[in-house]
PDB file of N, CA and C in Angstrom:
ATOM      1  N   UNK A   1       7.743   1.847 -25.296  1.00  0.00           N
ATOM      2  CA  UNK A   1       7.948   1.662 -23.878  1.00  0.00           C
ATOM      3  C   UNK A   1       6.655   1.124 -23.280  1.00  0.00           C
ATOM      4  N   UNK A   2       6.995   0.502 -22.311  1.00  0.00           N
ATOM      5  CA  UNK A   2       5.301  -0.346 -21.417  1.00  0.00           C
ATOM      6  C   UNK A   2       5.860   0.345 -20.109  1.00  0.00           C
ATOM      7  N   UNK A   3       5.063   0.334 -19.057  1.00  0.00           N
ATOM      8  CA  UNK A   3       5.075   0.526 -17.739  1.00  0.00           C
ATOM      9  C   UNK A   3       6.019  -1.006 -17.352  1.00  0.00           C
ATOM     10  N   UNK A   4       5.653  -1.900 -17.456  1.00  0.00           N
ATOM     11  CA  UNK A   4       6.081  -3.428 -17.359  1.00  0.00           C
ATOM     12  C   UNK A   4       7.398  -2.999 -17.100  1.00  0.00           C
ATOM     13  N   UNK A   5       7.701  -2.877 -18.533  1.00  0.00           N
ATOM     14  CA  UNK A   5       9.713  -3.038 -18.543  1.00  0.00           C
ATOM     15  C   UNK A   5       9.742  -1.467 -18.151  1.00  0.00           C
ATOM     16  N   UNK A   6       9.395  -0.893 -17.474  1.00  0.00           N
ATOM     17  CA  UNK A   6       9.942   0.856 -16.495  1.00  0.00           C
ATOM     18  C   UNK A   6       9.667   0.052 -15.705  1.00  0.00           C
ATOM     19  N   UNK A   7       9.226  -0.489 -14.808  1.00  0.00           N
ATOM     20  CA  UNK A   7       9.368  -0.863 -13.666  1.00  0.00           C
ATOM     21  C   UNK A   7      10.028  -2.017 -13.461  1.00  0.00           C
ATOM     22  N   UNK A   8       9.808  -2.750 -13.928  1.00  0.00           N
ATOM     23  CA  UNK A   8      10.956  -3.558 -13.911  1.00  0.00           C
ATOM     24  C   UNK A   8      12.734  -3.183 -13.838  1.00  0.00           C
ATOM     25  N   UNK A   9      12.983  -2.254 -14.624  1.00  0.00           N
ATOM     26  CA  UNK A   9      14.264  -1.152 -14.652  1.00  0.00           C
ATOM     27  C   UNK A   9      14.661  -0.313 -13.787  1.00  0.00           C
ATOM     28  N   UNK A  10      13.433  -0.434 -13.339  1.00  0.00           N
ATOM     29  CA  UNK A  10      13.554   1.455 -12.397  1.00  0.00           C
ATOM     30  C   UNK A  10      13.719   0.421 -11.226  1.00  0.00           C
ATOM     31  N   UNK A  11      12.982  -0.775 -10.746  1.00  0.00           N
ATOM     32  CA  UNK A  11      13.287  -1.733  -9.433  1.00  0.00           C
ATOM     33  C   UNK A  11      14.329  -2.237  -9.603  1.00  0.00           C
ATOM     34  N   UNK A  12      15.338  -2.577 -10.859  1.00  0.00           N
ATOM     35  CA  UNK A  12      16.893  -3.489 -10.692  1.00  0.00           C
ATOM     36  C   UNK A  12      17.583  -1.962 -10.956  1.00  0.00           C
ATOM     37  N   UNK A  13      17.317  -0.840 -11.047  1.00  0.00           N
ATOM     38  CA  UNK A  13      18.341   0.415 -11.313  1.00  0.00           C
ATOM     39  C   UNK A  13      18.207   1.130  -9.958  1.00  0.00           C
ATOM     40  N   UNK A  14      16.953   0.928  -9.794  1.00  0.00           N
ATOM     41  CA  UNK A  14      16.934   1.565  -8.412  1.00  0.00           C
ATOM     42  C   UNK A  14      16.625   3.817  -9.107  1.00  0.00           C
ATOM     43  N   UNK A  15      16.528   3.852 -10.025  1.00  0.00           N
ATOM     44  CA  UNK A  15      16.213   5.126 -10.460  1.00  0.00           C
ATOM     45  C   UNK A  15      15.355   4.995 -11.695  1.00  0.00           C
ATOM     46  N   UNK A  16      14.451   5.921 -11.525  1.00  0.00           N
ATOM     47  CA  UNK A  16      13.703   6.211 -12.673  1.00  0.00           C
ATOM     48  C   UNK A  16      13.759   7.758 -13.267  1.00  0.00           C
ATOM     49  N   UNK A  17      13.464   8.499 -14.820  1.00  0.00           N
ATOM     50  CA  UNK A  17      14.157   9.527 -15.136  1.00  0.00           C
ATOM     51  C   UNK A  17      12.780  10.348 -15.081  1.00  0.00           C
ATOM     52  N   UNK A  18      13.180  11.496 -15.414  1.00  0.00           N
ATOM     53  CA  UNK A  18      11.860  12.538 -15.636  1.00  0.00           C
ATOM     54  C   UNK A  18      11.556  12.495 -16.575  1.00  0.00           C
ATOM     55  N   UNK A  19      11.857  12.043 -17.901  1.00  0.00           N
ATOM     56  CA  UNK A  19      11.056  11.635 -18.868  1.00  0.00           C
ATOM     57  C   UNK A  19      10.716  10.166 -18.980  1.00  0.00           C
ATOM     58  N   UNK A  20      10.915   9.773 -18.223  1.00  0.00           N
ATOM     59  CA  UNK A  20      10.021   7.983 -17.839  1.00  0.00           C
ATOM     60  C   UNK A  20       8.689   8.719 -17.560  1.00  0.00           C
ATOM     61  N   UNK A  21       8.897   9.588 -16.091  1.00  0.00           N
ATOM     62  CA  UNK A  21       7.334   9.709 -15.337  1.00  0.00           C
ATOM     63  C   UNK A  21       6.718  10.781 -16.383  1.00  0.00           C
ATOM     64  N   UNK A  22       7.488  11.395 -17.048  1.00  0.00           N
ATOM     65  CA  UNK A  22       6.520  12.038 -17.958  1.00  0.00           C
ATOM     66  C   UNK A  22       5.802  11.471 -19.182  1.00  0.00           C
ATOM     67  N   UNK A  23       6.410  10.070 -19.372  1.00  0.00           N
ATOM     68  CA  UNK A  23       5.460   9.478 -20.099  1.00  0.00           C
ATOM     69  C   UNK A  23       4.205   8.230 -19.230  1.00  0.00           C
ATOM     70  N   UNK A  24       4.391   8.132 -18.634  1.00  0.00           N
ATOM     71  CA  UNK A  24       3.445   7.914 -17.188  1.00  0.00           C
ATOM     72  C   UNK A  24       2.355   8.490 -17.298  1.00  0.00           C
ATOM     73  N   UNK A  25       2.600  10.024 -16.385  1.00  0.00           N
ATOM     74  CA  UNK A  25       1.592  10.947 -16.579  1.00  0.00           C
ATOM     75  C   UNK A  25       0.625  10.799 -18.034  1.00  0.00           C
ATOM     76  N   UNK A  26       1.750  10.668 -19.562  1.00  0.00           N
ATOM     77  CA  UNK A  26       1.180  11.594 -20.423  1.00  0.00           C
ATOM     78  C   UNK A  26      -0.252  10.189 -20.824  1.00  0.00           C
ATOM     79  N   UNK A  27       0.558   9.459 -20.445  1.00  0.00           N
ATOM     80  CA  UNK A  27      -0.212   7.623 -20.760  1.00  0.00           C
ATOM     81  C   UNK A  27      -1.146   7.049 -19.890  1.00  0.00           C
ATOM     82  N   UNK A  28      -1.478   7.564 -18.781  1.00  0.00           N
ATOM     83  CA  UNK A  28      -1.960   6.898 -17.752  1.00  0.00           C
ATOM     84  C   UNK A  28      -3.250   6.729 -17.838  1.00  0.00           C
ATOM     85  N   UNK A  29      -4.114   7.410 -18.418  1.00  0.00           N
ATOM     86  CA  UNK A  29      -5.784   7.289 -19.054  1.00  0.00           C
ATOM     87  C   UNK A  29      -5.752   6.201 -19.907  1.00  0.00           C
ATOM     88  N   UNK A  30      -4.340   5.439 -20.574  1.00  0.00           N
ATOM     89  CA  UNK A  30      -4.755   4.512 -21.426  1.00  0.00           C
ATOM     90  C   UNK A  30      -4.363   3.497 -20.748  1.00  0.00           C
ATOM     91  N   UNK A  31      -4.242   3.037 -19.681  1.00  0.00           N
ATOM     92  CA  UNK A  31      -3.466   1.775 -18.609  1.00  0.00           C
ATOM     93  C   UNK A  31      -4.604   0.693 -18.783  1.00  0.00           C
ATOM     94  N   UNK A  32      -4.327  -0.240 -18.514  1.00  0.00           N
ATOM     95  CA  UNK A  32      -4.921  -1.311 -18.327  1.00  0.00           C
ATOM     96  C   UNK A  32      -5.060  -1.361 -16.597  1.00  0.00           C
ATOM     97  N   UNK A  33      -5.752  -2.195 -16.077  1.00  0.00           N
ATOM     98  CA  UNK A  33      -5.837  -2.112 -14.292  1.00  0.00           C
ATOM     99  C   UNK A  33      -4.342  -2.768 -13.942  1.00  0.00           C
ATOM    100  N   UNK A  34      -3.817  -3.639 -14.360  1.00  0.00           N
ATOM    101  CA  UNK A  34      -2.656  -4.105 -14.387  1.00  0.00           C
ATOM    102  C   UNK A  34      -1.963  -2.996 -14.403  1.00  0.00           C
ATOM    103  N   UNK A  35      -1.587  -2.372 -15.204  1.00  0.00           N
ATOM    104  CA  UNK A  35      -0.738  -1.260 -15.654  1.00  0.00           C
ATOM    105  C   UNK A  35      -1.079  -0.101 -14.984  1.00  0.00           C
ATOM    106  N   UNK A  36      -2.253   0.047 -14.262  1.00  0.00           N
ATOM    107  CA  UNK A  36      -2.078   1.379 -13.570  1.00  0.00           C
ATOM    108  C   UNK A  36      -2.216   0.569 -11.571  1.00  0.00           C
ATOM    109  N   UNK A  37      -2.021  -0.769 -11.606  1.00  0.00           N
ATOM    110  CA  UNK A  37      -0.964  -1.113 -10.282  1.00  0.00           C
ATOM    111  C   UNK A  37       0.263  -1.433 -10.213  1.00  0.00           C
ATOM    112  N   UNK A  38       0.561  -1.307 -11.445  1.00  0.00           N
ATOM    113  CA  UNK A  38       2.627  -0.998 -11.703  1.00  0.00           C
ATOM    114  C   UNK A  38       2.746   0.255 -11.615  1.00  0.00           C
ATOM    115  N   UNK A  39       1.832   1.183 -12.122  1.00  0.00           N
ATOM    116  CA  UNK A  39       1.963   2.526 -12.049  1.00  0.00           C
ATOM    117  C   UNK A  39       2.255   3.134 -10.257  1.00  0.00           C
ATOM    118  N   UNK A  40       1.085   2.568  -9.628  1.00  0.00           N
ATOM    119  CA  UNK A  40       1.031   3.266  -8.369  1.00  0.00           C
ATOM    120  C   UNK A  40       1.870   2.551  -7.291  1.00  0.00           C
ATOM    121  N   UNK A  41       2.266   1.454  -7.568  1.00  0.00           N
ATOM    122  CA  UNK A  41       3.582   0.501  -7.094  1.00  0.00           C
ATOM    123  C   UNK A  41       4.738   1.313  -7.642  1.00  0.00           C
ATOM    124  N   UNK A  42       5.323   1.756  -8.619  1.00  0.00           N
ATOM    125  CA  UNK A  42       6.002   2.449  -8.979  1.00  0.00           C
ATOM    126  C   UNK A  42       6.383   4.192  -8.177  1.00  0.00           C
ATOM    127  N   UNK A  43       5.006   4.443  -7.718  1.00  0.00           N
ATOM    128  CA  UNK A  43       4.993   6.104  -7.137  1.00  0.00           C
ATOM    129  C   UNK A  43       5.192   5.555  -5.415  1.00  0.00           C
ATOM    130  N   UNK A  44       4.678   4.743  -5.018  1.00  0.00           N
ATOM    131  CA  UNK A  44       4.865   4.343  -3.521  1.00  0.00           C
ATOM    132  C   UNK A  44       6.521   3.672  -3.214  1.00  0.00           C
ATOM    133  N   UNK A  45       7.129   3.243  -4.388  1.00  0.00           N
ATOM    134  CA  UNK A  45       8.589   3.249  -4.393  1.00  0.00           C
ATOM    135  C   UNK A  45       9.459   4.303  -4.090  1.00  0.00           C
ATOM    136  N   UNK A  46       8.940   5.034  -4.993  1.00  0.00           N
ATOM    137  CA  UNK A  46       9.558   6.465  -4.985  1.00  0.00           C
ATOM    138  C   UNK A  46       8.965   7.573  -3.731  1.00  0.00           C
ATOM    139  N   UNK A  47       7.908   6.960  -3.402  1.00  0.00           N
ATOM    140  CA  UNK A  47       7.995   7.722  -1.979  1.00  0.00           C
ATOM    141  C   UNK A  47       8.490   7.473  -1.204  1.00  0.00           C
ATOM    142  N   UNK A  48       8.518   6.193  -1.306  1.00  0.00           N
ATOM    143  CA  UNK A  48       9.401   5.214  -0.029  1.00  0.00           C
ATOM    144  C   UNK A  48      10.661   5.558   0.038  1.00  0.00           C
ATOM    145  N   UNK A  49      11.540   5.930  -0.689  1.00  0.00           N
ATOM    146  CA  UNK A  49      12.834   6.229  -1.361  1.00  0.00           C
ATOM    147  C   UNK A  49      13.820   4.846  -1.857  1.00  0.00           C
ATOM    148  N   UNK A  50      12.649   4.046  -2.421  1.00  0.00           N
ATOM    149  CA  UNK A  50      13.620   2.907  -2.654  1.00  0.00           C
ATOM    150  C   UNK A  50      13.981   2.936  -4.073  1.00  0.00           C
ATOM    151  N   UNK A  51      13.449   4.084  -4.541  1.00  0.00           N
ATOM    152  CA  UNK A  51      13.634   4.374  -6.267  1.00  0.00           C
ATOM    153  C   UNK A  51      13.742   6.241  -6.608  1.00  0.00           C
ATOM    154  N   UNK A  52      14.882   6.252  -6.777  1.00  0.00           N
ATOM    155  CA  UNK A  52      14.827   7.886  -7.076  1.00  0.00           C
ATOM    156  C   UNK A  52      15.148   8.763  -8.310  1.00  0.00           C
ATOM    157  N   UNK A  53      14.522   9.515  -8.603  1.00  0.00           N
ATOM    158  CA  UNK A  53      14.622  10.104  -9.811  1.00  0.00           C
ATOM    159  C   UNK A  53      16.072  10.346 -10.115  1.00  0.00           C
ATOM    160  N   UNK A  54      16.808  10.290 -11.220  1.00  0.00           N
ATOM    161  CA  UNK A  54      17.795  10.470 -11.551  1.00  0.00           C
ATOM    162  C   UNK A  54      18.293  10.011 -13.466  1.00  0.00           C
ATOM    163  N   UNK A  55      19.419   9.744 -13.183  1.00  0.00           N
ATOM    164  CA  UNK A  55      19.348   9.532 -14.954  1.00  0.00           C
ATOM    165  C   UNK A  55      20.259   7.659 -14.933  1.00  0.00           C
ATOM    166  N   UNK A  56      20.039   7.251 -15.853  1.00  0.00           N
ATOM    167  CA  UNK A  56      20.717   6.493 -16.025  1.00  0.00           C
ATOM    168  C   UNK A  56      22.190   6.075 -16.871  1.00  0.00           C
ATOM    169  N   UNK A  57      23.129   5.664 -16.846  1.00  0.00           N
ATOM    170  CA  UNK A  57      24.274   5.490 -17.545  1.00  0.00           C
ATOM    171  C   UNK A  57      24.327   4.243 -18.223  1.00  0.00           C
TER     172      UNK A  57
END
């Protein structure tokens, strides 16, 4: 998994899961600067409520 294609997914699904952000969390010391402004673009989504935790089908 990359941050890249989770966000990319989680912006056309409109949901991201709890084991997405738990591999986030577990990965995030190894990001590239790129990858940790998909990261925090990713959390300001989800505050925003334009992306909400849930599961996918």
């Amino acid at each position: 998994m990359s941050i890249g294609k989770l966000f990319l997914a989680s912006i056309s699904s409109g949901i991201v899961t709890q084991e997405e952000l738990m591999w986030v969390a577990a990965n995030q010391l190894s990001f590239s600067r790129c990858e940790q402004a998909a990261a925090l673009k990713l959390g300001h989504f989800m505050d925003s409520g334009h992306i909400q935790l849930g599961c996918r089908i």
